[in-house]
Structure formats: C-alpha cells, structure tokens
N, C-alpha and C. Protein backbone atom coordinates (compact mmCIF):
# COMPACT_ATOMS: atom_id res chain seq x y z
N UNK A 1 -7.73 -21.78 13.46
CA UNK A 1 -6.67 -21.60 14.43
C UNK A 1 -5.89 -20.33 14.09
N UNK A 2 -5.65 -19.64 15.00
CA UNK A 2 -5.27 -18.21 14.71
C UNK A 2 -3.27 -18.45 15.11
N UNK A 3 -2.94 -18.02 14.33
CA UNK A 3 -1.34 -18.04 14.03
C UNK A 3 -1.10 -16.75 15.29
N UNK A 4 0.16 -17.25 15.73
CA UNK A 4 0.96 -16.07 16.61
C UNK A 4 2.08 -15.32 15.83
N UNK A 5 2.94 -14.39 16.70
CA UNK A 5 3.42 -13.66 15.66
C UNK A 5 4.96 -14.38 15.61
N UNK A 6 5.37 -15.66 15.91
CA UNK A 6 6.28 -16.33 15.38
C UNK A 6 6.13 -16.94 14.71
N UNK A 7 4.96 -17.81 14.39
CA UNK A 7 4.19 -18.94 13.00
C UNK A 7 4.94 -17.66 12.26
N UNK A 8 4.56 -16.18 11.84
CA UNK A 8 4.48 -15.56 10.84
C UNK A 8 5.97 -15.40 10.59
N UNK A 9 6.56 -14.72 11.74
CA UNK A 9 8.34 -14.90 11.83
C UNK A 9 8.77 -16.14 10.97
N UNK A 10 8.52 -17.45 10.90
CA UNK A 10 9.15 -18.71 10.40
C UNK A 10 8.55 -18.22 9.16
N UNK A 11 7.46 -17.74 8.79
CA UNK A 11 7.09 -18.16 7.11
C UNK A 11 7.64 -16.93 6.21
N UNK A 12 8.10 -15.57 7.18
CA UNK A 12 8.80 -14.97 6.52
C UNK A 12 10.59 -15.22 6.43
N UNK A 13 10.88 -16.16 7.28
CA UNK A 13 12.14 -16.45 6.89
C UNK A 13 12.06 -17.79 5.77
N UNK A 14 10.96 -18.57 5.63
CA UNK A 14 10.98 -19.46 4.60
C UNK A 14 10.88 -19.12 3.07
N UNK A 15 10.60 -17.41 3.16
CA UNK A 15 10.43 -16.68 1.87
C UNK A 15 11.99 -15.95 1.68
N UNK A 16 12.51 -15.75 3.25
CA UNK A 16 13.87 -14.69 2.97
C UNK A 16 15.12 -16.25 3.12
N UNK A 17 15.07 -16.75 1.74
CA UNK A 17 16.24 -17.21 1.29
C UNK A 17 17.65 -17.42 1.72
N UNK A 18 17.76 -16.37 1.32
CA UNK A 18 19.22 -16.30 1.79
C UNK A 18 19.68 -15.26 3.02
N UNK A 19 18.51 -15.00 4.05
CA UNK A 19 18.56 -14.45 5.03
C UNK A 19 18.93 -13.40 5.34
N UNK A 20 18.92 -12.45 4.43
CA UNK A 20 19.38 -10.94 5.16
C UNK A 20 18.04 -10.20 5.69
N UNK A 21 17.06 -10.51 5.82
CA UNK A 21 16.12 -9.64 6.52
C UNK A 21 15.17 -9.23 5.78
N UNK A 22 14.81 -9.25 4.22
CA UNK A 22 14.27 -8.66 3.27
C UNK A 22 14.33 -9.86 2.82
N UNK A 23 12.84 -9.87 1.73
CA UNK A 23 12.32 -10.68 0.35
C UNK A 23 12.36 -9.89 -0.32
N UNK A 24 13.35 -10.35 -1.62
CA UNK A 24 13.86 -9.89 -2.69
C UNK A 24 12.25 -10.29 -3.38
N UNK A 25 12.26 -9.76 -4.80
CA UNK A 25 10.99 -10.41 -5.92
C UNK A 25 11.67 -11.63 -6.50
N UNK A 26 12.75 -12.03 -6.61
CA UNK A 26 13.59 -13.15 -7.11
C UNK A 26 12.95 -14.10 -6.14
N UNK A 27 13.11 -13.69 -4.42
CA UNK A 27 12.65 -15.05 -3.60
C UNK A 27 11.36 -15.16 -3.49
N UNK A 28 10.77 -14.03 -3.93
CA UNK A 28 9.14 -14.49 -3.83
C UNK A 28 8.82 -15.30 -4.91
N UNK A 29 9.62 -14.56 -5.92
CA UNK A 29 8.97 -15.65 -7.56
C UNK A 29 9.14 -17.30 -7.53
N UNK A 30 10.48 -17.60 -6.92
CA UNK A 30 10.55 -18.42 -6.34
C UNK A 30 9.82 -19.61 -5.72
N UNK A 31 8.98 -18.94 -4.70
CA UNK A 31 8.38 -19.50 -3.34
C UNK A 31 6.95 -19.62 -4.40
N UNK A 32 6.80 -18.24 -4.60
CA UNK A 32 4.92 -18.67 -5.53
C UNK A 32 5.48 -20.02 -6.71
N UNK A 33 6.42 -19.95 -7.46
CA UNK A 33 6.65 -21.05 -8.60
C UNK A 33 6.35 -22.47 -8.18
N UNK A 34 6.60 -22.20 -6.35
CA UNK A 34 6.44 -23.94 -5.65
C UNK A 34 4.62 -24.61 -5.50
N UNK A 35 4.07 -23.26 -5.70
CA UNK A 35 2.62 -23.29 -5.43
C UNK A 35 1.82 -23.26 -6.47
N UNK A 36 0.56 -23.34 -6.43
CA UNK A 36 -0.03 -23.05 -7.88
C UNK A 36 -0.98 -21.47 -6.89
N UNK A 37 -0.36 -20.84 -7.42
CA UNK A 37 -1.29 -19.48 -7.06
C UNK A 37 -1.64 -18.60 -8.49
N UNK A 38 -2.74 -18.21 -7.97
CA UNK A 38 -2.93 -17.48 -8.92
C UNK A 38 -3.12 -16.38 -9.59
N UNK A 39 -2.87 -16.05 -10.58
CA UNK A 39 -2.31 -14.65 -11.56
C UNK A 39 -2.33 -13.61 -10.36
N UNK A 40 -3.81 -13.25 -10.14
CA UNK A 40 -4.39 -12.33 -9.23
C UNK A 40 -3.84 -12.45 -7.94
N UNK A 41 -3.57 -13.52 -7.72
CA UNK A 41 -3.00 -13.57 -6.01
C UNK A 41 -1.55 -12.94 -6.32
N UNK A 42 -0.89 -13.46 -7.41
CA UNK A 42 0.23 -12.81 -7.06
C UNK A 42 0.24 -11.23 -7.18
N UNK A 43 -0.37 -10.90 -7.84
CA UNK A 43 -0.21 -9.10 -7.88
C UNK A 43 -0.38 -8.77 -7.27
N UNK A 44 -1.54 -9.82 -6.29
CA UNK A 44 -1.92 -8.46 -5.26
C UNK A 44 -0.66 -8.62 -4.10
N UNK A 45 0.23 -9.50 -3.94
CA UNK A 45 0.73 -9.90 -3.03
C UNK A 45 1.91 -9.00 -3.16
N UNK A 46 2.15 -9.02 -4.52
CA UNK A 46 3.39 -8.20 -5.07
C UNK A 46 3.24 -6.98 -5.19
N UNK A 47 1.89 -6.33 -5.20
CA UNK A 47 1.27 -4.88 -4.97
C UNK A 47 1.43 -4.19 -3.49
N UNK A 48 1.22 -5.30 -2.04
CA UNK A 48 1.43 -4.97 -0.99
C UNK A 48 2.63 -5.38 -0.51
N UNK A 49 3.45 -6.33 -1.53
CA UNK A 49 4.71 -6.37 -0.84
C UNK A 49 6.13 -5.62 -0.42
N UNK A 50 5.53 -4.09 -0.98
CA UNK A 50 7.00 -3.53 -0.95
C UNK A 50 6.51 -2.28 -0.39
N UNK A 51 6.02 -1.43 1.00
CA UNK A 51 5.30 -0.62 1.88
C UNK A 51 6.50 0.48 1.16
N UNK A 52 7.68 0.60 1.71
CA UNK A 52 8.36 1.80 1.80
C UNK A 52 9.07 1.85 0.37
N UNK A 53 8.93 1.10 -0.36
CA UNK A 53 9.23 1.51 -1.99
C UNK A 53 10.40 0.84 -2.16
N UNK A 54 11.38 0.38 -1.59
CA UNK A 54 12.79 0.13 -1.58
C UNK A 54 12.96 -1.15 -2.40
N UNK A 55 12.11 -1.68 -2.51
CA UNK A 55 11.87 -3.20 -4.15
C UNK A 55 12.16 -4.48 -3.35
N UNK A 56 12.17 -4.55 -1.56
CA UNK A 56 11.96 -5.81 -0.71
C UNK A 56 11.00 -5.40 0.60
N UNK A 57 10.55 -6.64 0.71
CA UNK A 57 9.66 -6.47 2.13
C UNK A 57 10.43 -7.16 3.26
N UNK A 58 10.61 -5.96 4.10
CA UNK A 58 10.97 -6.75 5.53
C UNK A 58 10.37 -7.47 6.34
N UNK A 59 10.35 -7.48 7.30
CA UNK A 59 9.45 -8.18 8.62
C UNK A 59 8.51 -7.35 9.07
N UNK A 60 8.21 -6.20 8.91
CA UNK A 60 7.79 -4.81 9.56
C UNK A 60 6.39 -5.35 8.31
N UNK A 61 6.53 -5.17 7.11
CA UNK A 61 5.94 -4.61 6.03
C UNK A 61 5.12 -6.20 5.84
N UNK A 62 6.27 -7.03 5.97
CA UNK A 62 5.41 -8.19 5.86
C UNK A 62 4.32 -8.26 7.74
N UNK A 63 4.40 -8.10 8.26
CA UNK A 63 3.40 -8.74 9.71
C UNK A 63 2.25 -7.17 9.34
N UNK A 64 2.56 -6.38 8.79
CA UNK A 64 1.45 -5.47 8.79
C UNK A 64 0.48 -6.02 7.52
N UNK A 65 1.17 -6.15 6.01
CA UNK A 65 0.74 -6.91 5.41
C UNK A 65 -0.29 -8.40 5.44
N UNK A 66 0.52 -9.04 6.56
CA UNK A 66 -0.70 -10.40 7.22
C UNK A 66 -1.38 -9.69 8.29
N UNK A 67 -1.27 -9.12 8.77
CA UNK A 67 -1.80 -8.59 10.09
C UNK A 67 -2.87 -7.58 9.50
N UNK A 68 -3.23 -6.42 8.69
CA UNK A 68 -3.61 -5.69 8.24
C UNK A 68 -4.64 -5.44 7.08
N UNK A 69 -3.90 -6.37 6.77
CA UNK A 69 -5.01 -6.91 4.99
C UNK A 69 -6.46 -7.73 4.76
N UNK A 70 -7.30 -6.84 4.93
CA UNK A 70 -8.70 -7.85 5.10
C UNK A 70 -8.88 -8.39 4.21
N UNK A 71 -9.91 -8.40 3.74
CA UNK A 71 -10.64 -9.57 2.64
C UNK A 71 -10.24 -8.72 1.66
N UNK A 72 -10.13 -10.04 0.92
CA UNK A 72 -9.95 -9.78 -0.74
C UNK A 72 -11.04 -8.79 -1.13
N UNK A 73 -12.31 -8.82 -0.86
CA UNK A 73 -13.47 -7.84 -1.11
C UNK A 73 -12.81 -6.66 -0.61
N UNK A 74 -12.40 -6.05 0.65
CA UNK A 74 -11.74 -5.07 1.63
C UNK A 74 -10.93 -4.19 0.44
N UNK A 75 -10.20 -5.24 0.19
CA UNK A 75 -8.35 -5.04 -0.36
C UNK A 75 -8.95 -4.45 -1.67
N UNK A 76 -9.78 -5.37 -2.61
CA UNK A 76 -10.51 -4.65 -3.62
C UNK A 76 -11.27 -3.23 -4.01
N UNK A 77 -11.80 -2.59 -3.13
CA UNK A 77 -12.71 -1.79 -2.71
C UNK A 77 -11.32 -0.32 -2.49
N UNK A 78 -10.47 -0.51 -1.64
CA UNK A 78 -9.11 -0.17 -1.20
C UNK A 78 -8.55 0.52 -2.53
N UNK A 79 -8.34 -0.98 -3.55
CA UNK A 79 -7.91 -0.20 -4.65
C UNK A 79 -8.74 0.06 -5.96
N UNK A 80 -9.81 0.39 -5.75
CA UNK A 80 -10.92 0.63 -6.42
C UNK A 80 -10.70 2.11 -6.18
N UNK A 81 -11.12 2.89 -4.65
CA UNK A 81 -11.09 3.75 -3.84
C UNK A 81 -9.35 4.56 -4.64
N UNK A 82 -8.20 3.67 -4.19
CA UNK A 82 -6.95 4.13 -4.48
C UNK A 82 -6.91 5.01 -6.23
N UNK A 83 -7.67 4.29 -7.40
CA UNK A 83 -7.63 4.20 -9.02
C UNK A 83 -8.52 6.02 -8.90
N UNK A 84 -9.38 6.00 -8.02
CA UNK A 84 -10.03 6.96 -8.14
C UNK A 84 -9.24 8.74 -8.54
N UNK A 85 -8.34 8.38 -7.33
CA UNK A 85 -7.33 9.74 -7.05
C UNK A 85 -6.04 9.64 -7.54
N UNK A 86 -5.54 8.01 -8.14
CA UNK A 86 -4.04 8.03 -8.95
C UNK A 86 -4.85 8.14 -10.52
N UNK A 87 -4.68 9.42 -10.70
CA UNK A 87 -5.43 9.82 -12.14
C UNK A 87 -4.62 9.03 -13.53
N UNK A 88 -3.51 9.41 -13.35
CA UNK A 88 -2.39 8.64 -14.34
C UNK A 88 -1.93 7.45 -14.48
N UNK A 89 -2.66 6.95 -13.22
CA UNK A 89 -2.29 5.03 -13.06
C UNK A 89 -0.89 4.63 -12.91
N UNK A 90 0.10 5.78 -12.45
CA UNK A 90 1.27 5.29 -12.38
C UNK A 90 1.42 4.88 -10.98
N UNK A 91 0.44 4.49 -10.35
CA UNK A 91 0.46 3.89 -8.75
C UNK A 91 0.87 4.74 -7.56
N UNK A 92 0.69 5.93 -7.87
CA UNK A 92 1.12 7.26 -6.43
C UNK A 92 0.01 8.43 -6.83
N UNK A 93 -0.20 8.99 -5.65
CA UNK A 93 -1.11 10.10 -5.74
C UNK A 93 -0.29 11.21 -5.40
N UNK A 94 -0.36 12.06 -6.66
CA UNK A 94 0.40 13.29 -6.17
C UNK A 94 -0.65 14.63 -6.06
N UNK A 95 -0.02 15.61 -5.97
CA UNK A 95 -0.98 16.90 -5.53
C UNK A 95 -1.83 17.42 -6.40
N UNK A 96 -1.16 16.68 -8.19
CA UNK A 96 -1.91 17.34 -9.07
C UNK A 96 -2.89 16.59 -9.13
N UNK A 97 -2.91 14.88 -8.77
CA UNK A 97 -3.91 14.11 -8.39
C UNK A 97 -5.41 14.46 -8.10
N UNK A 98 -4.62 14.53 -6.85
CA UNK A 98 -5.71 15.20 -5.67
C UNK A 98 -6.28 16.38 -6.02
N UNK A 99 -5.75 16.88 -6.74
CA UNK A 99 -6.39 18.62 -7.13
C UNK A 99 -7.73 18.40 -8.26
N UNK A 100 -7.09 17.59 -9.22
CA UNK A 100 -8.08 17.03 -9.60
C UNK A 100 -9.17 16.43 -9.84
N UNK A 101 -8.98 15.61 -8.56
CA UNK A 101 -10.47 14.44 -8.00
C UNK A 101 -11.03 15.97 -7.10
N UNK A 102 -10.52 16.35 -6.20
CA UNK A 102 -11.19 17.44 -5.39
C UNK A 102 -11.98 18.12 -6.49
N UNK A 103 -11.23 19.12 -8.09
CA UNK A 103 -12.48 19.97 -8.25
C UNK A 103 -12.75 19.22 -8.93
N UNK A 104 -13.21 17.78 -9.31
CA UNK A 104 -14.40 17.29 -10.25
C UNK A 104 -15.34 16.88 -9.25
N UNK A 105 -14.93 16.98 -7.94
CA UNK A 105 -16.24 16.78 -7.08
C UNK A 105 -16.81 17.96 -6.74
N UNK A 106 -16.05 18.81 -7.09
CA UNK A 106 -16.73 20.34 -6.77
C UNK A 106 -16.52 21.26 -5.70
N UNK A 107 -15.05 20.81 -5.27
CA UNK A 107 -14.47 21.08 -4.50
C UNK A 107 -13.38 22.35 -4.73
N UNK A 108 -13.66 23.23 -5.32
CA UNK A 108 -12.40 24.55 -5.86
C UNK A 108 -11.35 25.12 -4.55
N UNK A 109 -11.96 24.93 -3.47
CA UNK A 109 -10.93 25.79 -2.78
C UNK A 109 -9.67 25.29 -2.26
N UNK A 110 -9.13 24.13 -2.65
CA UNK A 110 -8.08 23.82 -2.36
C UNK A 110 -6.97 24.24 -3.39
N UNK A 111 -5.86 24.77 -3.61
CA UNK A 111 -5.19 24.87 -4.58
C UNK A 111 -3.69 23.86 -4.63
N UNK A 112 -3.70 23.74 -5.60
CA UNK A 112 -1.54 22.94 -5.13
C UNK A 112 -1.15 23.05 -3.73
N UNK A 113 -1.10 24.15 -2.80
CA UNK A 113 -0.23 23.95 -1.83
C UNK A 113 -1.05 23.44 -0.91
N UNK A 114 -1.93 23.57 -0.56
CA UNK A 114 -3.06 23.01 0.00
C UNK A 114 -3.31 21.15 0.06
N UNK A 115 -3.13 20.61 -1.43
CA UNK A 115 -2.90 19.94 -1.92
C UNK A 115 -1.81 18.44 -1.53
N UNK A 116 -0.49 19.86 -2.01
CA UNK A 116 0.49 19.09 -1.17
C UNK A 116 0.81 19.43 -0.04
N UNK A 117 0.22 19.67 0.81
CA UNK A 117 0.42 19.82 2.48
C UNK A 117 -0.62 18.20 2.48
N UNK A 118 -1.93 18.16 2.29
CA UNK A 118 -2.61 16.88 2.43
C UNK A 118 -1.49 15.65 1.96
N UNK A 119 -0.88 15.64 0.76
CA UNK A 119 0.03 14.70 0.55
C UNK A 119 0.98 14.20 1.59
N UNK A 120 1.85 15.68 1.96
CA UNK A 120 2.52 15.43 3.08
C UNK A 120 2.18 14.94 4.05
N UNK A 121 0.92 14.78 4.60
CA UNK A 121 0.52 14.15 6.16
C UNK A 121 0.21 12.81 5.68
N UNK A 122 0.14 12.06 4.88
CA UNK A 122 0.06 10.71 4.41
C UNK A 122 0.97 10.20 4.30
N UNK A 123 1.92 10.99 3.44
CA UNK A 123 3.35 10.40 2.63
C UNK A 123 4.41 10.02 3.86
N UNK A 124 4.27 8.59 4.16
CA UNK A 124 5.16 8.21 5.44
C UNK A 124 6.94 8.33 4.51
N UNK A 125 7.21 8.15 3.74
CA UNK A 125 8.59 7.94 2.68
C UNK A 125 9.29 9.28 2.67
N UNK A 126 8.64 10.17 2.39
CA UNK A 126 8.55 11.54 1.96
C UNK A 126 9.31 11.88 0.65
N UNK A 127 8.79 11.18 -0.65
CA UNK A 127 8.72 11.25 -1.93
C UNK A 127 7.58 12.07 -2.57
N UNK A 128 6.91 12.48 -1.62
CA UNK A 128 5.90 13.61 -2.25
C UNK A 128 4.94 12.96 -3.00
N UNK A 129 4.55 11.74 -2.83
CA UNK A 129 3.36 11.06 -3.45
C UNK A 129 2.80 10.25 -2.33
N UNK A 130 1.87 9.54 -2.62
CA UNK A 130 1.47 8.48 -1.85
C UNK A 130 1.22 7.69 -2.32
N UNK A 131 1.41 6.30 -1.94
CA UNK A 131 1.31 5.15 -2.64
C UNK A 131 0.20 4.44 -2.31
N UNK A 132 -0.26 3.27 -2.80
CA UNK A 132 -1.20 2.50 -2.29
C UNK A 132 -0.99 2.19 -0.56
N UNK A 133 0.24 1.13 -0.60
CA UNK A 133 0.43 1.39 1.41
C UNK A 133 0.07 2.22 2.15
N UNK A 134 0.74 3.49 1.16
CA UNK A 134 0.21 4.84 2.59
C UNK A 134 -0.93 4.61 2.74
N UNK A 135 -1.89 5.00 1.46
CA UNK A 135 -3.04 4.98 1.44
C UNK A 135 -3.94 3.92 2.30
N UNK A 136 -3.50 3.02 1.77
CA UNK A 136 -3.84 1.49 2.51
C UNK A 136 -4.14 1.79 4.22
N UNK A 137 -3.11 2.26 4.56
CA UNK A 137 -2.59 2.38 6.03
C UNK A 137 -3.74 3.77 6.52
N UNK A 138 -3.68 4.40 5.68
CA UNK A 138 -4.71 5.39 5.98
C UNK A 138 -5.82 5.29 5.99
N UNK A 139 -6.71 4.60 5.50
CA UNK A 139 -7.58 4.27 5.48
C UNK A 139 -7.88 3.12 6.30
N UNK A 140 -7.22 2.39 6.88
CA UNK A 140 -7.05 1.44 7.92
C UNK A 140 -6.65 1.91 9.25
N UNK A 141 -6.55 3.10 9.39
CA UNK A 141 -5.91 3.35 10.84
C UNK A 141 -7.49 4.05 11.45
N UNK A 142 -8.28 4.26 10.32
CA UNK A 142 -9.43 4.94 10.80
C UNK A 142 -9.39 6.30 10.35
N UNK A 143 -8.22 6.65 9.58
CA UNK A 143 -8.20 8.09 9.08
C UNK A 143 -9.38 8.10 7.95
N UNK A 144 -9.29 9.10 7.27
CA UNK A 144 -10.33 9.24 6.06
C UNK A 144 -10.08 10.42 5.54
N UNK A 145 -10.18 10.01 4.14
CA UNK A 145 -10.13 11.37 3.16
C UNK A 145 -10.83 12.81 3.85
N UNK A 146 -11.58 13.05 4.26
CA UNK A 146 -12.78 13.86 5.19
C UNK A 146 -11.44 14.87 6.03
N UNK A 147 -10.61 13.65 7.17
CA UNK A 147 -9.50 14.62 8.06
C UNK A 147 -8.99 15.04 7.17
N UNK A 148 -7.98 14.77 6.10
CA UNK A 148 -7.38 15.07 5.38
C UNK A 148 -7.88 16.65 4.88
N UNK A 149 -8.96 17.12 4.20
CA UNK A 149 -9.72 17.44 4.11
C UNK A 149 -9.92 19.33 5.39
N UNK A 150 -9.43 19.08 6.43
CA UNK A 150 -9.88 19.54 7.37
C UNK A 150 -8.18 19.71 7.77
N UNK A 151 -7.58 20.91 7.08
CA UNK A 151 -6.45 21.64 6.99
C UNK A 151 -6.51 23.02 8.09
C-alpha cells in the first residue's frame, strides 16, 4: 500500500516532538530508542537526515529523504560512488577533492578554478563543498559527473 504525502506529514510530526518544524538528533534518538533498529539503519538515517547542514531535518528534507531514497543497495552504491571523490573522509567534496580523483583518472586539464566552478553548480548551501545530499540529489535528478564535466 503506497502512503500519501500526509501518512508522511503525521510520521514526521510523530518524530518532531515538541513541534517546531524540525527533528532535532535528541528527537530522533529518542524515537529509534522506541524501536529495535539497527546500528546501520541508524547511520544511514542520520547520514540523510540533515540535507542543508543546519543539525535538523525539516519537512522538505524529510519527504525528499522518503520520497527519494531507493534501496538500500541504491543508497549503498551512492555512497560507495560519494567515498570515491571525498578523499579525506571528512564527508564533503571540495575542489582539491575533485582535482584529485580527476588527475588519477587521467584527467589533467582541469585546474582549481575549473574545479571549483564544478563544485559550485552542485553546492545547493553554498559552503563551497558538497555533501553527500547534494551529491545524492545529483545523481538522482539524472545529472552525472560527465555534465559536470562539460564546463
């Protein structure tokens, strides 16, 4: 049975607590403590739960999140794909990133600014990195590293 987009409305207000519009990580820890979920479920949940960086998910971030997120195989592959180009593992791809994965594929002619101009057309926040979401979102909208690519 396929949920509408108020089923999802009620289960994100059964996570937003104390109702201001946002899930804190306090009300999620919460809500998972009532369940038996597991290790892995929560990271990943807590990995896609915060799109624009701000440390809560709204309504926006959460219905794209249920709405958006394929299979666990999908989501896997996603950040398999993501580990490739965040060289430092600090969870954002920045220009020196990208400069990097480009010339170990053998790619020389892009330099830094080049670089971060590609960053910039991803980076919905505009913190000059990209995060998994962006990424996520980019690769889900049908974009591909390739446009990016094609400056």
């Amino acid at each position: 049975m396929k949920m509408d987009s108020n089923q999802f409305k009620r289960i994100f207000e059964a996570f937003d607590k104390n109702m201001d519009g946002k899930i804190s990580n306090f009300e999620l820890s919460g809500l998972l403590s009532t369940f038996a979920i597991t290790k892995k479920a929560e990271e990943t949940l807590r990995a896609i739960m915060d799109g624009n960086g701000d440390g809560f998910m709204d309504i926006d971030e959460f219905m794209e999140a249920i709405g958006e997120t394929g299979s666990e195989s999908e989501l896997h592959d996603l950040r398999d794909a993501f580990a490739v180009f965040d060289n430092d593992g600090d969870g954002k791809i920045s220009a020196e990133d990208l400069q990097l994965v480009l010339v170990s594929l053998g790619c020389n002619k892009y330099g830094p600014e080049e670089c971060s101009r590609m960053i910039k057309g991803v980076d919905q926040d505009g913190d000059g990195f990209v995060d998994f979401q962006e990424f996520r979102l980019m690769m889900t909208k049908g974009a591909s590293i390739q446009c990016l690519l094609n400056l």
